[in-house]
C-alpha atoms as a PDB file:
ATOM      1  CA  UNK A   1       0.000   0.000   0.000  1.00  0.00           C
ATOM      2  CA  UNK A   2       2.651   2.497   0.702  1.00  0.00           C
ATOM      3  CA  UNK A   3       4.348   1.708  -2.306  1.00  0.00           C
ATOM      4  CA  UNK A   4       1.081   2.440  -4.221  1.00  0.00           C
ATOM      5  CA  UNK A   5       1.355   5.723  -2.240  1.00  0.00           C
ATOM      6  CA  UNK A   6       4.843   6.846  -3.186  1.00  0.00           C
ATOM      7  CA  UNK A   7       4.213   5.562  -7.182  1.00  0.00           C
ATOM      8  CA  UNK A   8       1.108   8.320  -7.136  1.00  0.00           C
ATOM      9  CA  UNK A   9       3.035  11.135  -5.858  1.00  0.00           C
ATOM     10  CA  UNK A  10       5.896  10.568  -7.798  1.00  0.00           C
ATOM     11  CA  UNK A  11       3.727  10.183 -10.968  1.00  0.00           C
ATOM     12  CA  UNK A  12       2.194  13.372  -9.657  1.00  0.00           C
ATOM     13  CA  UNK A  13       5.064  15.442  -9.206  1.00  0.00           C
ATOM     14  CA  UNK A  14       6.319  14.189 -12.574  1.00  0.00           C
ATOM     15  CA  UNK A  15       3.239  15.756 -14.299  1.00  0.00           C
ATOM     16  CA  UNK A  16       3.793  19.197 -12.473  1.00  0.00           C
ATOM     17  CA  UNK A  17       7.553  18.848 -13.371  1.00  0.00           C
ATOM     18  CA  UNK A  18       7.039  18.645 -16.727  1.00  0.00           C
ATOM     19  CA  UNK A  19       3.925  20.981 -17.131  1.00  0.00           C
ATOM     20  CA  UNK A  20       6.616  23.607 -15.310  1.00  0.00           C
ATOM     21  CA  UNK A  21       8.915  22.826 -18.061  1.00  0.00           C
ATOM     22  CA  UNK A  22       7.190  23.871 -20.655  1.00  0.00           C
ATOM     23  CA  UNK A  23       5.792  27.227 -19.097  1.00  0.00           C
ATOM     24  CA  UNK A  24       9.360  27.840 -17.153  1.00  0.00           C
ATOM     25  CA  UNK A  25      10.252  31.376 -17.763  1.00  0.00           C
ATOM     26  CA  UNK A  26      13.636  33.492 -16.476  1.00  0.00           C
ATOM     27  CA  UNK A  27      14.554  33.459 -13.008  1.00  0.00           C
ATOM     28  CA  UNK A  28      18.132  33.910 -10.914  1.00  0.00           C
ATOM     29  CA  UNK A  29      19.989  30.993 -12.145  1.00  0.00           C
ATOM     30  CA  UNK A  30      22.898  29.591  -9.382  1.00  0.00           C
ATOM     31  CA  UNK A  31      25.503  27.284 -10.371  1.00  0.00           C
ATOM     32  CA  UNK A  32      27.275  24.811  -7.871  1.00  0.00           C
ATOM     33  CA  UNK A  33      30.750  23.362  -7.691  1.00  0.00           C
ATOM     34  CA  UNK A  34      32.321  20.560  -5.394  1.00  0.00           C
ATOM     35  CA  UNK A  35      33.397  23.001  -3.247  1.00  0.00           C
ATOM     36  CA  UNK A  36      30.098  24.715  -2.636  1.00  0.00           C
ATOM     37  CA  UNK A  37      29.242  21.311  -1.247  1.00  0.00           C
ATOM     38  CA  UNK A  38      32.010  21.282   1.399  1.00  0.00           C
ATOM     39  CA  UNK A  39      35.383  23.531   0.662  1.00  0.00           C
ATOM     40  CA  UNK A  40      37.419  20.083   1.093  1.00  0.00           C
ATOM     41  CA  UNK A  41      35.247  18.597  -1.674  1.00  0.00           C
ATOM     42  CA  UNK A  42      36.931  21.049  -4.338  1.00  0.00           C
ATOM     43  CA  UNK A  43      39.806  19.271  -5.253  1.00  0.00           C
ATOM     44  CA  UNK A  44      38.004  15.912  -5.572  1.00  0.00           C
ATOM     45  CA  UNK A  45      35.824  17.294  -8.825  1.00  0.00           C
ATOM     46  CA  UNK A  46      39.447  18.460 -10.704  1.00  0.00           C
ATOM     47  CA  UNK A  47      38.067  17.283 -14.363  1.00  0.00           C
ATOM     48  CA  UNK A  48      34.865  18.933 -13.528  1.00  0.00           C
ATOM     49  CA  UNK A  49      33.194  15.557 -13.874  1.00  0.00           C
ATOM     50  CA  UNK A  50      30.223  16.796 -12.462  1.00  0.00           C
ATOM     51  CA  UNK A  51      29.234  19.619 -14.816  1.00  0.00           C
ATOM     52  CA  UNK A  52      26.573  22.315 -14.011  1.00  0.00           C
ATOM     53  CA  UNK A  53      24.501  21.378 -11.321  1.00  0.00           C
ATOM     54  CA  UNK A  54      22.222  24.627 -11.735  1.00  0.00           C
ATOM     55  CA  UNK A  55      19.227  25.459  -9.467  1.00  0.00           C
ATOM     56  CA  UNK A  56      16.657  28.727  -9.462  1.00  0.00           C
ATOM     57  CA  UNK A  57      15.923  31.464  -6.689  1.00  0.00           C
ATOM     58  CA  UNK A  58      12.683  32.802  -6.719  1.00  0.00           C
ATOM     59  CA  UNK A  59      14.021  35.607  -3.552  1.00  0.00           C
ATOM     60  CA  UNK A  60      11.122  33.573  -1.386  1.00  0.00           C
ATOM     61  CA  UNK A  61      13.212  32.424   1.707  1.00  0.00           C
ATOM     62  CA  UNK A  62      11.560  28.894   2.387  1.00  0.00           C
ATOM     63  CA  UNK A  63      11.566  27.985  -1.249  1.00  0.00           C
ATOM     64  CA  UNK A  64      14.944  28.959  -1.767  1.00  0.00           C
ATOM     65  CA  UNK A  65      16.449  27.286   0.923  1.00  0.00           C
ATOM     66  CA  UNK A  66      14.579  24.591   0.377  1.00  0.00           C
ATOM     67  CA  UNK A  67      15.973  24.469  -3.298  1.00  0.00           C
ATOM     68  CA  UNK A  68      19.496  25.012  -2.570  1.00  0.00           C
ATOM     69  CA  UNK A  69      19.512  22.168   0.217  1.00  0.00           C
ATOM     70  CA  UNK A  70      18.120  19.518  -2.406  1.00  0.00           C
ATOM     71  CA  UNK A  71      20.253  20.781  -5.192  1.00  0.00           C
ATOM     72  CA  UNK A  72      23.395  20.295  -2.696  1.00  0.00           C
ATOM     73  CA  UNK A  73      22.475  17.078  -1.809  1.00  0.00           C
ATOM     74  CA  UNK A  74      21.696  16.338  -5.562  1.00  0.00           C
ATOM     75  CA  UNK A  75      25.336  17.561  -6.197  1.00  0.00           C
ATOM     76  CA  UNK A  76      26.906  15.485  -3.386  1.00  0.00           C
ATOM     77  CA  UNK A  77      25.119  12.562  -4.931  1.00  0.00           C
ATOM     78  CA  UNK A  78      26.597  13.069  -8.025  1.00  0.00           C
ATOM     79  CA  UNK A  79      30.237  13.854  -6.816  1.00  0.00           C
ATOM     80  CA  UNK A  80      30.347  10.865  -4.654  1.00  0.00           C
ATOM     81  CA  UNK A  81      29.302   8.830  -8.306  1.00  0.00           C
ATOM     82  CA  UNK A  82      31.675  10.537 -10.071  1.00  0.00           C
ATOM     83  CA  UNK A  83      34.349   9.961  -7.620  1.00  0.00           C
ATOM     84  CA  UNK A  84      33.974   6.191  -7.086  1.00  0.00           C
ATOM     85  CA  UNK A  85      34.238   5.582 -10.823  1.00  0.00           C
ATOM     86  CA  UNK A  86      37.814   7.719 -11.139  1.00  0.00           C
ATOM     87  CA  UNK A  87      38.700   5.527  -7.789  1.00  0.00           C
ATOM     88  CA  UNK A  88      37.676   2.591  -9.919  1.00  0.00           C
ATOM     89  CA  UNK A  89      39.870   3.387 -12.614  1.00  0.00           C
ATOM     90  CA  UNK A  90      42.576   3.948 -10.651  1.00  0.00           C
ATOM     91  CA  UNK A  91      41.981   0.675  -8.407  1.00  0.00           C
ATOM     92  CA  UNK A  92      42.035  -1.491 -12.165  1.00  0.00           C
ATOM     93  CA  UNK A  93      45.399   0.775 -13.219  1.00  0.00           C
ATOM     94  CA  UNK A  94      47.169  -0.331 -10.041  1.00  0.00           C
ATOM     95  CA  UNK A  95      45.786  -3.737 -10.468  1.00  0.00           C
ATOM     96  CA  UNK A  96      47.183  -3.641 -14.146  1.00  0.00           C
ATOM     97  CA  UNK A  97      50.425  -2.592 -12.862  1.00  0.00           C
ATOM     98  CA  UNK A  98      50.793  -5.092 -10.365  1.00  0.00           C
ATOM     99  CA  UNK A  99      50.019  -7.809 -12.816  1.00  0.00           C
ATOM    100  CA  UNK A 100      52.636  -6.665 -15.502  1.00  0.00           C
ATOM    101  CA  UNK A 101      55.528  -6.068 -12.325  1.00  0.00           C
ATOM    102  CA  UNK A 102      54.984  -9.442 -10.972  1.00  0.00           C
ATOM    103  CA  UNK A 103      54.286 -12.971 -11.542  1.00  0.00           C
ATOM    104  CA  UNK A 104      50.941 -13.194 -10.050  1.00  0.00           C
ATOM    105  CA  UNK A 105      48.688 -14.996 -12.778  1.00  0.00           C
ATOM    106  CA  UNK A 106      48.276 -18.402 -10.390  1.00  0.00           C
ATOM    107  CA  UNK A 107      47.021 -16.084  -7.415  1.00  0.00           C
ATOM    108  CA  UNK A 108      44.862 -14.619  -9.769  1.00  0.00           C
ATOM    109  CA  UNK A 109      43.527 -17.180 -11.218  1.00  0.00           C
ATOM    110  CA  UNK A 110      42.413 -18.567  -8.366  1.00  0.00           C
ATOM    111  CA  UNK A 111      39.754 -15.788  -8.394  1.00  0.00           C
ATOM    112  CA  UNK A 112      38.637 -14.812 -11.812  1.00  0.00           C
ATOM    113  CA  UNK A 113      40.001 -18.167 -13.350  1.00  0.00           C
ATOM    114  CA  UNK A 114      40.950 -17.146 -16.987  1.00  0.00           C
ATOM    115  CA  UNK A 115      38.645 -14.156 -17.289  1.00  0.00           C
ATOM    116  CA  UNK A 116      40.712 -10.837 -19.181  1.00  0.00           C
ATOM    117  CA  UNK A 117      40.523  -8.188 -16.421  1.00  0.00           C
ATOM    118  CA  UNK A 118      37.572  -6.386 -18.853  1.00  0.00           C
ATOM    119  CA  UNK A 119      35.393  -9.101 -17.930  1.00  0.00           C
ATOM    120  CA  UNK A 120      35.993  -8.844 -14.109  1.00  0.00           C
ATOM    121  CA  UNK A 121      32.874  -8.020 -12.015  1.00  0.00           C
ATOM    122  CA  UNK A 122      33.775  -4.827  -9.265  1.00  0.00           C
ATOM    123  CA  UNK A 123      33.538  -8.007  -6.687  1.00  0.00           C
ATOM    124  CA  UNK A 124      36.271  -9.964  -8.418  1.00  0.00           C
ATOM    125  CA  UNK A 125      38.645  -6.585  -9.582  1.00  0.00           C
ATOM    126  CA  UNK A 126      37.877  -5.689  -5.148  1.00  0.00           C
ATOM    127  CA  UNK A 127      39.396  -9.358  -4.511  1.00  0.00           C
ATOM    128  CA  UNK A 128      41.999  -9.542  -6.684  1.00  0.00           C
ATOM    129  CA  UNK A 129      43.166  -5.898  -5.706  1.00  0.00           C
ATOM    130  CA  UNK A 130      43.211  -6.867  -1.833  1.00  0.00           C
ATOM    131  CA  UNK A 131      45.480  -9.475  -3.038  1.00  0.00           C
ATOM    132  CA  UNK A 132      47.929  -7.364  -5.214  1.00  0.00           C
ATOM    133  CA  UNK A 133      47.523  -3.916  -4.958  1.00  0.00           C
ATOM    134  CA  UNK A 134      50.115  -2.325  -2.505  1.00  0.00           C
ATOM    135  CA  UNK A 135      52.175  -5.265  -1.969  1.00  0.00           C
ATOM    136  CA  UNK A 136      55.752  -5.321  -2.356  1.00  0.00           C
ATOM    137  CA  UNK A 137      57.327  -3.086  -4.938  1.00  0.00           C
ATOM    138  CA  UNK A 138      54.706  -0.002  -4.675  1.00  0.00           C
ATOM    139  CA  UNK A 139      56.150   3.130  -4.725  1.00  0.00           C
ATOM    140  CA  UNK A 140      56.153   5.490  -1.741  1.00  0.00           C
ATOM    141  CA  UNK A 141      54.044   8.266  -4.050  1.00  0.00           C
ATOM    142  CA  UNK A 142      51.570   5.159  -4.875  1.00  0.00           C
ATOM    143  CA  UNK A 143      50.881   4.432  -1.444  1.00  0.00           C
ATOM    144  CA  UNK A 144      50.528   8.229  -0.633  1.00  0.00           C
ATOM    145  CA  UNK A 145      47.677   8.738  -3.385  1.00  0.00           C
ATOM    146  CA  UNK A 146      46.290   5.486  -2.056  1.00  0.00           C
ATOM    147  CA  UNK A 147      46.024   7.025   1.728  1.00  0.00           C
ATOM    148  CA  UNK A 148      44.553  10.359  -0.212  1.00  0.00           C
ATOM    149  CA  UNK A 149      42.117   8.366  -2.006  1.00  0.00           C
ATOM    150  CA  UNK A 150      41.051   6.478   1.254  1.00  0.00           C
ATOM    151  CA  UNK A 151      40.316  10.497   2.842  1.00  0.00           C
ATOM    152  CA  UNK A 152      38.602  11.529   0.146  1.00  0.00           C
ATOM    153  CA  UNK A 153      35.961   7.955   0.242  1.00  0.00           C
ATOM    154  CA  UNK A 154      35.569   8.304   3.841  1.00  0.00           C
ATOM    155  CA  UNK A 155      34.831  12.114   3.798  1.00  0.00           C
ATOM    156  CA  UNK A 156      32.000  11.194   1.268  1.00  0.00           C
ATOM    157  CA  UNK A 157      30.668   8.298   3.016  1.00  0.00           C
ATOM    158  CA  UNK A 158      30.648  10.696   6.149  1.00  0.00           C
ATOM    159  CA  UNK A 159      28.584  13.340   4.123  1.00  0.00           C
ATOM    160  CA  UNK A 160      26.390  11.102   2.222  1.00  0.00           C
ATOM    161  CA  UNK A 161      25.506   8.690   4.892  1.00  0.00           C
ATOM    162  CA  UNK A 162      24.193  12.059   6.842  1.00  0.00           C
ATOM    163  CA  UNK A 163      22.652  13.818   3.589  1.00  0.00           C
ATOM    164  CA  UNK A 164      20.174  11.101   2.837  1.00  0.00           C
ATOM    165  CA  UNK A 165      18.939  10.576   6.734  1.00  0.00           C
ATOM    166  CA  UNK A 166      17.437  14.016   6.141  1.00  0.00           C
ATOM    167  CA  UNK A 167      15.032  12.944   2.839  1.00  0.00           C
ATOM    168  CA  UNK A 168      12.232  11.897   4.433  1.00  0.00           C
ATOM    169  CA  UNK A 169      11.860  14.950   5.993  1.00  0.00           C
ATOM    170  CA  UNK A 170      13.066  17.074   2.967  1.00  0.00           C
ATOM    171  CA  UNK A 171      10.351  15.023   0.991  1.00  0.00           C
ATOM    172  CA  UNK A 172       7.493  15.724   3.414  1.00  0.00           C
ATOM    173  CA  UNK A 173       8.769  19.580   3.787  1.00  0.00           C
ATOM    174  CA  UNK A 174       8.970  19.614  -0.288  1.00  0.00           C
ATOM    175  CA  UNK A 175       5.188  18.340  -0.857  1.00  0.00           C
ATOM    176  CA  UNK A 176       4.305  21.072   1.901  1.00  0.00           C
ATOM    177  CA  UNK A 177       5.671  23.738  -0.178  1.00  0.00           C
ATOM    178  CA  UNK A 178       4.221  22.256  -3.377  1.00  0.00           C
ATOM    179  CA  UNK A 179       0.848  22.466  -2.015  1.00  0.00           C
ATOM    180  CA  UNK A 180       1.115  26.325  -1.127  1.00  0.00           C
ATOM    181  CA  UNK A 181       2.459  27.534  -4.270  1.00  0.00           C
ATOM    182  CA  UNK A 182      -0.967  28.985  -4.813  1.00  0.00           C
ATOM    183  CA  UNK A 183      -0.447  31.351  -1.830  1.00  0.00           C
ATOM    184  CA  UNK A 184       2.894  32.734  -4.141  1.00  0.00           C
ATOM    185  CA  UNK A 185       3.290  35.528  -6.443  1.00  0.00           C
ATOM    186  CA  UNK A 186       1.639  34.984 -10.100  1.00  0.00           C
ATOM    187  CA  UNK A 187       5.622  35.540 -11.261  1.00  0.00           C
ATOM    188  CA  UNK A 188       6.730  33.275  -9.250  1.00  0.00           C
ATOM    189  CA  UNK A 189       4.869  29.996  -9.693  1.00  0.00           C
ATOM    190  CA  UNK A 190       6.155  28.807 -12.861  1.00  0.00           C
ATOM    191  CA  UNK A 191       9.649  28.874 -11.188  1.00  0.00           C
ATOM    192  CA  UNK A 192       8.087  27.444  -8.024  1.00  0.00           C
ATOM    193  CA  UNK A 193       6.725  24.685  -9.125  1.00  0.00           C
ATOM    194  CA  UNK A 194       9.357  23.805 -11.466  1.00  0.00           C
ATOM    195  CA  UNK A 195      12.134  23.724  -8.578  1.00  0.00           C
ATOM    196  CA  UNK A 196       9.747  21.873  -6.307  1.00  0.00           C
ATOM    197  CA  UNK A 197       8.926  19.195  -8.585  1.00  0.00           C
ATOM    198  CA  UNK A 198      12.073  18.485  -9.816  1.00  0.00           C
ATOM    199  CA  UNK A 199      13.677  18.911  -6.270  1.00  0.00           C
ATOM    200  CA  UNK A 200      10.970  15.835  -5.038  1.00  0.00           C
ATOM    201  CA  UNK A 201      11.914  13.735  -8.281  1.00  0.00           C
ATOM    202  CA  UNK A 202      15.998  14.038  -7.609  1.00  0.00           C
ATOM    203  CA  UNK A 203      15.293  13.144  -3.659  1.00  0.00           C
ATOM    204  CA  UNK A 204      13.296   9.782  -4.926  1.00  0.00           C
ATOM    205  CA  UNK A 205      16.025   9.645  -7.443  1.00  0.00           C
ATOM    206  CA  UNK A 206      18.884   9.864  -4.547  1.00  0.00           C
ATOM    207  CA  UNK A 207      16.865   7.404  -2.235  1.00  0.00           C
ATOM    208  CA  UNK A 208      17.029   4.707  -4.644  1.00  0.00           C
ATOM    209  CA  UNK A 209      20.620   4.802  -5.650  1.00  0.00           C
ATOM    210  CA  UNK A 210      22.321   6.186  -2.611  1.00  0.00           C
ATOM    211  CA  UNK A 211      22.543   2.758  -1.090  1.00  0.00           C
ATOM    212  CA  UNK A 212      24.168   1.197  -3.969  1.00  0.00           C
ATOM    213  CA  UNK A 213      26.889   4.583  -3.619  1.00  0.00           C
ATOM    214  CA  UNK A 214      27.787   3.649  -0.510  1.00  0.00           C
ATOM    215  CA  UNK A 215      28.271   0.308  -0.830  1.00  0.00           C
ATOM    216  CA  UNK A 216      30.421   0.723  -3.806  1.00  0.00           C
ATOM    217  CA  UNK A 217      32.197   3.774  -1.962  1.00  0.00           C
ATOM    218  CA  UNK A 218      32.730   1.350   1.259  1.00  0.00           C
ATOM    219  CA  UNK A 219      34.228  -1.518  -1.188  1.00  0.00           C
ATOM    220  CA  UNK A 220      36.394   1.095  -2.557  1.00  0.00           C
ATOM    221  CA  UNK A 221      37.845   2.831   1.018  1.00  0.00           C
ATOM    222  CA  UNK A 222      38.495  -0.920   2.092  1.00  0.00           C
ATOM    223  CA  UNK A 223      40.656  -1.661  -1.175  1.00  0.00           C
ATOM    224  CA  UNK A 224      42.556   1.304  -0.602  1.00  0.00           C
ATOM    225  CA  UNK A 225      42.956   1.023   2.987  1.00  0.00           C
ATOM    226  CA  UNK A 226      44.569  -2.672   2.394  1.00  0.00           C
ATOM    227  CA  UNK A 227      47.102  -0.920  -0.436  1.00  0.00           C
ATOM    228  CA  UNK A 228      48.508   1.948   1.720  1.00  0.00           C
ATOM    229  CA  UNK A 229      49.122  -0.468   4.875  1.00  0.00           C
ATOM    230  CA  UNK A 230      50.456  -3.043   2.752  1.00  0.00           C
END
C-alpha cells in the first residue's frame, strides 16, 4: 500500500515537473561546484566531472532554501558517483600494474580463473586488488595517493551517509511547499513549481541509488585502505 502511495506522488510530481517545463520562464539561475558542497570537496571534482549542477531562486526564503539544500544534496550525490568511478579506474590501473611487475597470474587465477581483467565483475577486480595492490614493490608516491584516495571515500561516506537521513523529511517539507504555491506571487509559480517538482523527483532519485553509492564507496575505502598499509 505504501508503495502504491509513493508511485502516485511521484507520478504526480512528474506531471507538475514537466507541465513547469514547458511554461518555465527566467529566473536567478545559481551554479554549484564541489566546493560549494564542502570547501574540502573542491579538489576531488578536478576534471569537472560533475558539470553544471544549476538550481533557481525565486528571492522567497523557504523555497529557496529549500531548493538550494536539495540541489546540494543532488550535487553530493553526483560527486560521490563521479568519484567512485575515477577511484575505480585507478583501483584497475594499479591492479594492471601489479600484474605486468609481478608474476601473479596463479594467485589470480584462483579468483577470476581465466577471465581478461575487462570481464571482471567490481567483486572480483575488489578481490583480486586486496590481493595485489600495494604489496611489495609499490612506490612510496603510490601508497601516498592510495592514503589520499582512502580520505577523500571516507569524507564522502561521512557526508552522504548524513545527507540522505534528512530525505524523508526534505520530501514531506517539499510536498508542503508544493501544495502552497498557490499562496505565491503569479511571477513566481512557474519557477516554483518547477524547482519543487524536480527537487521531489531528484530526492526519490537519490533514495534509490544512494545505497548502492555507498556500498560501492565502502568496497572502494576498504581496497585502498589494504594498499597503503600493505
Amino acid at each position: 500500500m505504501r508503495s502504491s502511495w509513493k508511485y502516485v506522488l511521484f507520478v504526480l510530481v512528474l506531471s507538475l515537473f514537466f507541465a513547469a517545463c514547458s511554461m518555465l520562464g527566467s529566473a536567478d539561475k545559481y551554479t554549484l561546484s564541489a566546493g560549494d558542497i564542502n570547501p574540502s570537496f573542491g579538489a576531488l571534482d578536478k576534471e569537472n566531472m560533475l558539470g553544471e549542477v544549476v538550481y533557481s531562486q525565486i528571492n522567497e526564503p523557504q523555497y529557496d532554501g529549500y531548493i538550494k539544500t536539495v540541489a546540494k544534496l543532488n550535487c553530493l550525490c553526483q560527486l560521490s558517483e563521479s568519484y567512485a568511478r575515477s577511484s575505480k579506474i585507478l583501483l584497475r590501473t594499479s591492479v594492471a600494474g601489479a600484474l605486468v611487475s609481478g608474476d601473479n597470474s596463479a594467485r589470480v587465477s584462483k579468483i577470476v580463473g581465466n577471465k581478461p581483467m575487462g570481464q571482471w565483475s567490481d567483486d572480483e577486480l575488489f578481490a583480486v586488488a586486496a590481493r595485489l595492490v600495494g604489496a611489495a614493490g609499490s612506490s612510496v608516491s603510490d601508497k601516498q595517493q592510495y592514503a589520499t584516495t582512502v580520505e577523500n571515500l571516507d569524507r564522502l561516506l561521512i557526508s552522504l551517509k548524513k545527507a540522505i537521513m534528512s530525505i524523508p523529511q526534505l520530501t514531506f517539507t517539499g510536498t508542503r511547499l508544493s501544495e502552497d504555491i498557490e499562496l505565491l506571487p503569479s511571477a513566481k509559480k512557474t519557477t516554483a513549481t518547477y524547482e519543487i517538482s524536480r527537487a521531489l523527483i531528484n530526492l526519490n532519485s537519490i533514495s534509490t541509488k544512494a545505497p548502492e553509492i555507498i556500498q560501492e564507496l565502502e568496497k572502494l575505502a576498504g581496497a585502498f585502505t589494504l594498499a597503503a598499509r600493505s
